[in-house]
N, C-alpha and C. Protein backbone atom coordinates (compact mmCIF):
# COMPACT_ATOMS: atom_id res chain seq x y z
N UNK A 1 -0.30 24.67 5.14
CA UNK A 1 -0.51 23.53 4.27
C UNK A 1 -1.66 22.70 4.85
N UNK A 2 -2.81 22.87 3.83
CA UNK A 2 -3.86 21.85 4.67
C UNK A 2 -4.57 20.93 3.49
N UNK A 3 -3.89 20.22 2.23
CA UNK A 3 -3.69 19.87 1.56
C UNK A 3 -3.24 18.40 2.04
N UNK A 4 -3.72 17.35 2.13
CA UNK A 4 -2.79 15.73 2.38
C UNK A 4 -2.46 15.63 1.57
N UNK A 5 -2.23 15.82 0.69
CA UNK A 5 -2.10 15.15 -1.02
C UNK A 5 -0.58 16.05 -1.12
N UNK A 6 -0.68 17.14 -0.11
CA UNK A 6 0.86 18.04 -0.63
C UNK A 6 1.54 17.11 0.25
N UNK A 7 1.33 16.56 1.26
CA UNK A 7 2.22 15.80 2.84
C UNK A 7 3.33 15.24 1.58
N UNK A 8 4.45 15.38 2.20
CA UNK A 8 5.39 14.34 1.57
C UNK A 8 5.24 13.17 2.21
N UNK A 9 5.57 12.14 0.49
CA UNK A 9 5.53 10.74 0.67
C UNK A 9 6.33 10.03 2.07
N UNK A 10 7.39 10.64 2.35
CA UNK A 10 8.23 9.88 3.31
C UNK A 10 8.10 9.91 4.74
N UNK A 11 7.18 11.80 4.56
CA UNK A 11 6.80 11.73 5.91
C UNK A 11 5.26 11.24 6.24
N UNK A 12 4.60 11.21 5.51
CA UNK A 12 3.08 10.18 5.40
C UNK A 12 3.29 8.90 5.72
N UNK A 13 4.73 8.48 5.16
CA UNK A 13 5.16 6.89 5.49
C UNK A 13 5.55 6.69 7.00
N UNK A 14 6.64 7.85 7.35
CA UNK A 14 7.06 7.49 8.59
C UNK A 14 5.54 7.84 10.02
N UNK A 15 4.96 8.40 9.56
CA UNK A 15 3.66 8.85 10.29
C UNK A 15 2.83 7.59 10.34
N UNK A 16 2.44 7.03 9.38
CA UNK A 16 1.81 5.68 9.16
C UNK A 16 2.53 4.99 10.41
N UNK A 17 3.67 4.49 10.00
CA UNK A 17 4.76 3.50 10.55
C UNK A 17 4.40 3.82 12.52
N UNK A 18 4.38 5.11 12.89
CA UNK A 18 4.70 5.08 13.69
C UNK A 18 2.91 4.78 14.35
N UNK A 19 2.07 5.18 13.61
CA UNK A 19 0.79 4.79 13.79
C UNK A 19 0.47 3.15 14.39
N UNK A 20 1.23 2.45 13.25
CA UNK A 20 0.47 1.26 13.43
C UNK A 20 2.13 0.44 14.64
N UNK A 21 2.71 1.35 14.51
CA UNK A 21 3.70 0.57 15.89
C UNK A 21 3.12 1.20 17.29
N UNK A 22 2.09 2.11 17.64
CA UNK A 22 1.87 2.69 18.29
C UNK A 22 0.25 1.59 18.92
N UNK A 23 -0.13 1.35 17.48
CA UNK A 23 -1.43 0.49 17.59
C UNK A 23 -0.98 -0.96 18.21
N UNK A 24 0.50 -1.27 17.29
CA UNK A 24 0.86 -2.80 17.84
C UNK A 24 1.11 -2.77 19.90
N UNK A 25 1.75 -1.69 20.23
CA UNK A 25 1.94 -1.49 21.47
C UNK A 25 0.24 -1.51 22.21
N UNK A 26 0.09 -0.98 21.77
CA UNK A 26 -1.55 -0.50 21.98
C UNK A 26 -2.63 -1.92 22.26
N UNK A 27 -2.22 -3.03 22.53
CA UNK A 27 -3.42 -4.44 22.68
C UNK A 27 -4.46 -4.20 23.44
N UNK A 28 -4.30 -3.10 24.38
CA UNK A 28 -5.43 -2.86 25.11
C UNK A 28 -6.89 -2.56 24.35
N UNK A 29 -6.26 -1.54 23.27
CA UNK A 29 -6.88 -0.69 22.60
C UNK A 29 -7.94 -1.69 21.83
N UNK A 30 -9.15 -2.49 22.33
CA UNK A 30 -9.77 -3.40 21.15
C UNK A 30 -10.28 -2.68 19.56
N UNK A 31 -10.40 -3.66 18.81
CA UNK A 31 -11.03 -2.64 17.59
C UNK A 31 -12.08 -2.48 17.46
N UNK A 32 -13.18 -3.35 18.63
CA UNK A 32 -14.29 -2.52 18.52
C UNK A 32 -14.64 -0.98 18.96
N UNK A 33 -13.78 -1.12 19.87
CA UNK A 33 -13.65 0.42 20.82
C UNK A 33 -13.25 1.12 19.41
N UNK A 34 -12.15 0.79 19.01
CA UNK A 34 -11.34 2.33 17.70
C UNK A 34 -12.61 2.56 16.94
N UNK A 35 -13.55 1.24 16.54
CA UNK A 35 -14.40 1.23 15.64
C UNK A 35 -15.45 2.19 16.15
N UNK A 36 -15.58 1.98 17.76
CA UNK A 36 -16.76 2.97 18.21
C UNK A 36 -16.65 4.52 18.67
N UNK A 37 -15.07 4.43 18.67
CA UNK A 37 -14.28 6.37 18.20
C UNK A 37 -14.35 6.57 17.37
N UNK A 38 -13.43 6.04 15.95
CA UNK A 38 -13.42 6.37 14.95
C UNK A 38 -13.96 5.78 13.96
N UNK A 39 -14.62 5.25 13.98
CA UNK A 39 -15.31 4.65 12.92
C UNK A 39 -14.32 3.57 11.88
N UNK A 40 -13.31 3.33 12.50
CA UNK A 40 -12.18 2.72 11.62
C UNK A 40 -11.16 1.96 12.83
N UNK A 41 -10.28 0.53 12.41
CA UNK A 41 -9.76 0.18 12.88
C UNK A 41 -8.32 -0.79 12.65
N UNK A 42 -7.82 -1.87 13.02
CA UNK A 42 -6.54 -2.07 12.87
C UNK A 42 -7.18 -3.07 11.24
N UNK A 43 -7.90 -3.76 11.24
CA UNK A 43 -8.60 -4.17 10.12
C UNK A 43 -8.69 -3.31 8.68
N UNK A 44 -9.37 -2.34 9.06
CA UNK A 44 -9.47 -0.93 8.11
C UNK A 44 -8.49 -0.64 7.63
N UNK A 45 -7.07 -0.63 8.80
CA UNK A 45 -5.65 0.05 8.22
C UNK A 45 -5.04 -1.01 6.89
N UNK A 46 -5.54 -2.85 7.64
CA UNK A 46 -4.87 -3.75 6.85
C UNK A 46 -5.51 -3.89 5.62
N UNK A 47 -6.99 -3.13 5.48
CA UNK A 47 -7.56 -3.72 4.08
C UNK A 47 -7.28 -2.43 3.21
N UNK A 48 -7.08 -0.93 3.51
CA UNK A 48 -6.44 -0.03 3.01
C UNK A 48 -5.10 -0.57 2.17
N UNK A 49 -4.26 -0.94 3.17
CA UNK A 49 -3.11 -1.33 2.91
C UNK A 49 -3.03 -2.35 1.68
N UNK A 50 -3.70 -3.26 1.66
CA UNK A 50 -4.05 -4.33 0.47
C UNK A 50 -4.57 -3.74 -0.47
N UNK A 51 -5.59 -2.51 -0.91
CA UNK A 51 -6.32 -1.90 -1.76
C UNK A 51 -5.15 -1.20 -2.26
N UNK A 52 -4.11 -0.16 -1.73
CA UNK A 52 -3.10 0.44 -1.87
C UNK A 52 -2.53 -0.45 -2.87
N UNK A 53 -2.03 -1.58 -1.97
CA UNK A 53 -0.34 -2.48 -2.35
C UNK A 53 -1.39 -2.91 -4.44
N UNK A 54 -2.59 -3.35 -4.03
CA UNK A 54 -3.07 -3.62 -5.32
C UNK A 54 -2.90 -2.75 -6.53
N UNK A 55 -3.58 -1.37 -6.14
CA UNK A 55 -3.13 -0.43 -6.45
C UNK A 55 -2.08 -0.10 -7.16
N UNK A 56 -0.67 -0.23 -6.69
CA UNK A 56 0.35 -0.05 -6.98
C UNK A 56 0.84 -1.18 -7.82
N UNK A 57 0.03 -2.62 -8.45
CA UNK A 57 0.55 -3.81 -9.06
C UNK A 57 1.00 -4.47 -8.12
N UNK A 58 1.14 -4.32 -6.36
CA UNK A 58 1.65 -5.54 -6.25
C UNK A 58 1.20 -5.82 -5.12
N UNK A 59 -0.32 -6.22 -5.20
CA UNK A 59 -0.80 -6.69 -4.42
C UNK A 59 -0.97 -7.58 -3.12
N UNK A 60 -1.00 -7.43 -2.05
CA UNK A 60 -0.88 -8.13 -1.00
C UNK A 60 -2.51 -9.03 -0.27
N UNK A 61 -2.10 -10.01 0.30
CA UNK A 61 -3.50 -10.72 0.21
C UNK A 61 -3.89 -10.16 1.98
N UNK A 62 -5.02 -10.41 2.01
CA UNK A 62 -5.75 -10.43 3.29
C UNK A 62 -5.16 -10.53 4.68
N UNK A 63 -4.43 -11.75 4.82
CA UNK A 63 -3.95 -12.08 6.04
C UNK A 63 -2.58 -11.40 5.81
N UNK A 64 -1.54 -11.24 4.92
CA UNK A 64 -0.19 -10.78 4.94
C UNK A 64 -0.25 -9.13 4.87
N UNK A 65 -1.59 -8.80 4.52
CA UNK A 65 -1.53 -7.40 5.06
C UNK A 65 -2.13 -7.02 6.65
N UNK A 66 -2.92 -8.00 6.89
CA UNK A 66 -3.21 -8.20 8.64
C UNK A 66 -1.80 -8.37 9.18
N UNK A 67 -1.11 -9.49 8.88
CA UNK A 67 -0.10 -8.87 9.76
C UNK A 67 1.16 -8.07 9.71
N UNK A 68 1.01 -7.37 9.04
CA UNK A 68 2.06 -5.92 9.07
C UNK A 68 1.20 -5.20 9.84
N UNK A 69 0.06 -4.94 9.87
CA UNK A 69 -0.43 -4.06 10.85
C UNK A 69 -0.79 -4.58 12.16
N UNK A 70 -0.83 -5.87 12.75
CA UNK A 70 -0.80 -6.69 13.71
C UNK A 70 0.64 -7.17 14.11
N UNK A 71 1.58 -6.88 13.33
CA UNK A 71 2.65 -7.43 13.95
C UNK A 71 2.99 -9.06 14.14
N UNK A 72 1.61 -9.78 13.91
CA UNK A 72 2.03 -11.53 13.83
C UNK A 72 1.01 -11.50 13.15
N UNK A 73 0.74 -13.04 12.90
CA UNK A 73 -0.77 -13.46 12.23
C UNK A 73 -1.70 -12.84 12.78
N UNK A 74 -3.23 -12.72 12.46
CA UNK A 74 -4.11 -12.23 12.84
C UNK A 74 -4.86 -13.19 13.86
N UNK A 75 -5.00 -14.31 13.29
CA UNK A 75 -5.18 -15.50 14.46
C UNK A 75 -4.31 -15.02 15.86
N UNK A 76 -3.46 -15.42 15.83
CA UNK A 76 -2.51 -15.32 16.53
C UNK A 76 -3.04 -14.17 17.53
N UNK A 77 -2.84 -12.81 17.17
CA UNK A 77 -3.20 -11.64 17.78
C UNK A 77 -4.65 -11.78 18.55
N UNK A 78 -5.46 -12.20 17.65
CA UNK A 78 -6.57 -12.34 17.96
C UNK A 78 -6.91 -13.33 19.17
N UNK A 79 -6.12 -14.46 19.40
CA UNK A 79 -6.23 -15.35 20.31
C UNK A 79 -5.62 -14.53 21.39
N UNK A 80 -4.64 -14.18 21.24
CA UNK A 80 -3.45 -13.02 23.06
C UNK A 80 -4.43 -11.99 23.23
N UNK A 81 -4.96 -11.21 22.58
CA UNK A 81 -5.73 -9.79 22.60
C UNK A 81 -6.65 -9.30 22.53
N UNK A 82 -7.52 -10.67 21.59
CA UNK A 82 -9.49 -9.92 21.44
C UNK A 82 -9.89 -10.68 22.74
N UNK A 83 -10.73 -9.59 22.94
CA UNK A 83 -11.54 -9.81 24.41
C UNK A 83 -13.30 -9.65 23.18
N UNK A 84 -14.32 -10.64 24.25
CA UNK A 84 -15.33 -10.38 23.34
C UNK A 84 -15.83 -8.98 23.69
N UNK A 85 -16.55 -8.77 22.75
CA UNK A 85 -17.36 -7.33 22.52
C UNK A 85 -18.23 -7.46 23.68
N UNK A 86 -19.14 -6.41 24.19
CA UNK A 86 -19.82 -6.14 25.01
C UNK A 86 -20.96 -5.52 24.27
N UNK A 87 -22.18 -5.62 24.59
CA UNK A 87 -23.50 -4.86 23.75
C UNK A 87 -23.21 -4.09 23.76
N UNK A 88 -22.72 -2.66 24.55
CA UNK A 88 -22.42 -1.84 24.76
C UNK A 88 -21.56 -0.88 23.71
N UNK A 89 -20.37 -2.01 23.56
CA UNK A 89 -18.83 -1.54 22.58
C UNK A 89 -19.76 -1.47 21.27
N UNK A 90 -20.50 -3.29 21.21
CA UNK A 90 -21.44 -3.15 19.89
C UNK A 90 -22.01 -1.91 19.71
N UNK A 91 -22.96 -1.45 20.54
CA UNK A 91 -23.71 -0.23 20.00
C UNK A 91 -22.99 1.08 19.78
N UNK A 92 -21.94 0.83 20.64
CA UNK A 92 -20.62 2.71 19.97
C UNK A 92 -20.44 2.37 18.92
N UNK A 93 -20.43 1.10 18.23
CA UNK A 93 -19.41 1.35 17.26
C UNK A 93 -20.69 1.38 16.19
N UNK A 94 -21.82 0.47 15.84
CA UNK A 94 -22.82 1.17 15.11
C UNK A 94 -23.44 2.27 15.09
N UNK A 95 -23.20 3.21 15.81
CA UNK A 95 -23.53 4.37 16.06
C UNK A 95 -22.32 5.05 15.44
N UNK A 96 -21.13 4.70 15.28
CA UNK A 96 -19.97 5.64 15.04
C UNK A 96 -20.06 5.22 13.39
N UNK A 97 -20.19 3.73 13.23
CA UNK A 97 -20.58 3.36 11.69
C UNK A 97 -21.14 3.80 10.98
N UNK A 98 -22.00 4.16 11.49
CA UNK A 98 -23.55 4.79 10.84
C UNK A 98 -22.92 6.52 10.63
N UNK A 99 -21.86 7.05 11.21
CA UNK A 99 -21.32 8.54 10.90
C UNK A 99 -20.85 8.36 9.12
N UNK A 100 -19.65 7.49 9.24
CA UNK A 100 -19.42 6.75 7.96
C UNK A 100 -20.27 7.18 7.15
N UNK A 101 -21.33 6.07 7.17
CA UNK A 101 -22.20 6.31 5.77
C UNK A 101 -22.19 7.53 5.48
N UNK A 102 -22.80 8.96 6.52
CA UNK A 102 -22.90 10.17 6.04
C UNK A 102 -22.03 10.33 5.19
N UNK A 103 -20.75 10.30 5.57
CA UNK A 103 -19.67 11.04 4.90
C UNK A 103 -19.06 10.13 3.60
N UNK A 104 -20.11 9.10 3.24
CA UNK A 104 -19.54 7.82 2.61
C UNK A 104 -18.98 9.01 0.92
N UNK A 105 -19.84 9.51 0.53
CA UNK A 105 -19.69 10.74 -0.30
C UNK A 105 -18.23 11.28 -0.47
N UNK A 106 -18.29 11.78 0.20
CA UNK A 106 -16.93 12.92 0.47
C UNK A 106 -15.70 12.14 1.09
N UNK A 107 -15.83 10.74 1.74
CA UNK A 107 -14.97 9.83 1.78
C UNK A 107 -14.26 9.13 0.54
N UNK A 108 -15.32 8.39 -0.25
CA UNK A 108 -15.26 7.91 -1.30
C UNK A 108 -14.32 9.00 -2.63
N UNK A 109 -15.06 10.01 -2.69
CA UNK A 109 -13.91 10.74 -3.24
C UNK A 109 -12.37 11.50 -2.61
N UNK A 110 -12.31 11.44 -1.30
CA UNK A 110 -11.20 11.77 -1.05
C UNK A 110 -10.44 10.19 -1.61
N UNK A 111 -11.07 9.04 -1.05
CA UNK A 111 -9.79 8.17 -1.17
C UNK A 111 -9.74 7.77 -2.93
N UNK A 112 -10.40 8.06 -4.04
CA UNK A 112 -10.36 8.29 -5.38
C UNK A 112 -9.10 9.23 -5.60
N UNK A 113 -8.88 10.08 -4.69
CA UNK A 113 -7.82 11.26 -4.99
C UNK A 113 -6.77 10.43 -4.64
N UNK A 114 -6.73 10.08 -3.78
CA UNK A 114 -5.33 9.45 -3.02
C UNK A 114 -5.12 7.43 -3.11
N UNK A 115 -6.09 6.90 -3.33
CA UNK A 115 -5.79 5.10 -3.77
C UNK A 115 -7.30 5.01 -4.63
N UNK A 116 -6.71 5.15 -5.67
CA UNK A 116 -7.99 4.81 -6.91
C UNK A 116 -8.25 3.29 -7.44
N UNK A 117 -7.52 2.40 -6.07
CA UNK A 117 -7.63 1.44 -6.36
C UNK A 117 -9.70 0.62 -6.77
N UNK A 118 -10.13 1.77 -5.45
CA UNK A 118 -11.63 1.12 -5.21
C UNK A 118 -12.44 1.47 -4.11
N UNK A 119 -13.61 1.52 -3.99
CA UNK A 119 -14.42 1.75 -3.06
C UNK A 119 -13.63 1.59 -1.21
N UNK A 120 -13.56 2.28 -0.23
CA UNK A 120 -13.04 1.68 0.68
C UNK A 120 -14.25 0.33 1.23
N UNK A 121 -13.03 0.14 2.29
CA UNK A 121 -13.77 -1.73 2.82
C UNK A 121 -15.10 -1.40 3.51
N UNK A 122 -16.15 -2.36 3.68
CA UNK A 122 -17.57 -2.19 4.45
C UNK A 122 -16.68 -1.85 6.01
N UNK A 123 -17.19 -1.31 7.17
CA UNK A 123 -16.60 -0.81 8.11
C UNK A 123 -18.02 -1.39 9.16
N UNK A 124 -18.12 -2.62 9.32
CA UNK A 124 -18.96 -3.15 10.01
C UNK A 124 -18.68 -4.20 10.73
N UNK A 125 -17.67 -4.42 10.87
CA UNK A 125 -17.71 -5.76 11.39
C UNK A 125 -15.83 -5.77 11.83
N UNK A 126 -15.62 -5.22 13.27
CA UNK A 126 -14.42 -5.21 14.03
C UNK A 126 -13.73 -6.73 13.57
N UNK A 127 -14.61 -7.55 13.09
CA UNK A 127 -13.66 -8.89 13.33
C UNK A 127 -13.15 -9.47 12.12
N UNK A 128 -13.56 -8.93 11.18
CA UNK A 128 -13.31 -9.01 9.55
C UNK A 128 -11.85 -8.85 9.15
């Protein structure tokens, strides 16, 4: 099975779940760094999550989907856990950004298949 779209719903959910409890444990982990691995971060998961919940009619706003994936307010998190960026982190992660665009194509239509809510979020800015 190499199909996401076949994954069952419950186990996509519990996979998620254990994702972003893995991320909440995870404070070390900044999001510029995820941003300069993967091109995506705890931000990304929360504005997914809001595009989704919209999606589905029942939309969730900005900050109340920040913190289900933060675990408290985003303030909050942000004050115990962001450390500032370093030029350095900056330049992984525009460099990992800039992969993005390539695939903005073949991104854009995978997530049409799976949340047709809308374009995914700009992926530039760890602090958004």
């Amino acid at each position: 099975m190499t199909d996401l779209n076949s994954l069952d719903d419950k186990v996509a959910a519990a996979a998620f779940r254990r994702l972003v409890r893995h991320l909440r444990h995870r404070t070390d982990a900044q999001n510029v760094d995820l941003m300069g691995l993967s091109g995506f971060c705890r931000n990304c998961l929360s504005d997914w999550i809001a595009e989704a919940s919209a999606a589905q009619g029942a939309p969730l706003d900005k900050e109340d989907a920040r913190a289900i994936i933060y675990g408290m307010p985003y303030s909050q998190w942000k004050a115990e856990h962001q450390g500032e960026a370093t030029p350095e982190q900056l330049a992984r992660m525009q460099e990992s950004v800039a992969k993005n665009a390539h695939d903005e194509e073949l991104l854009d239509e995978a997530l049409d298949e799976s949340f047709p809510a809308s374009d995914p979020p700009a992926m530039t800015d760890p602090t958004r």
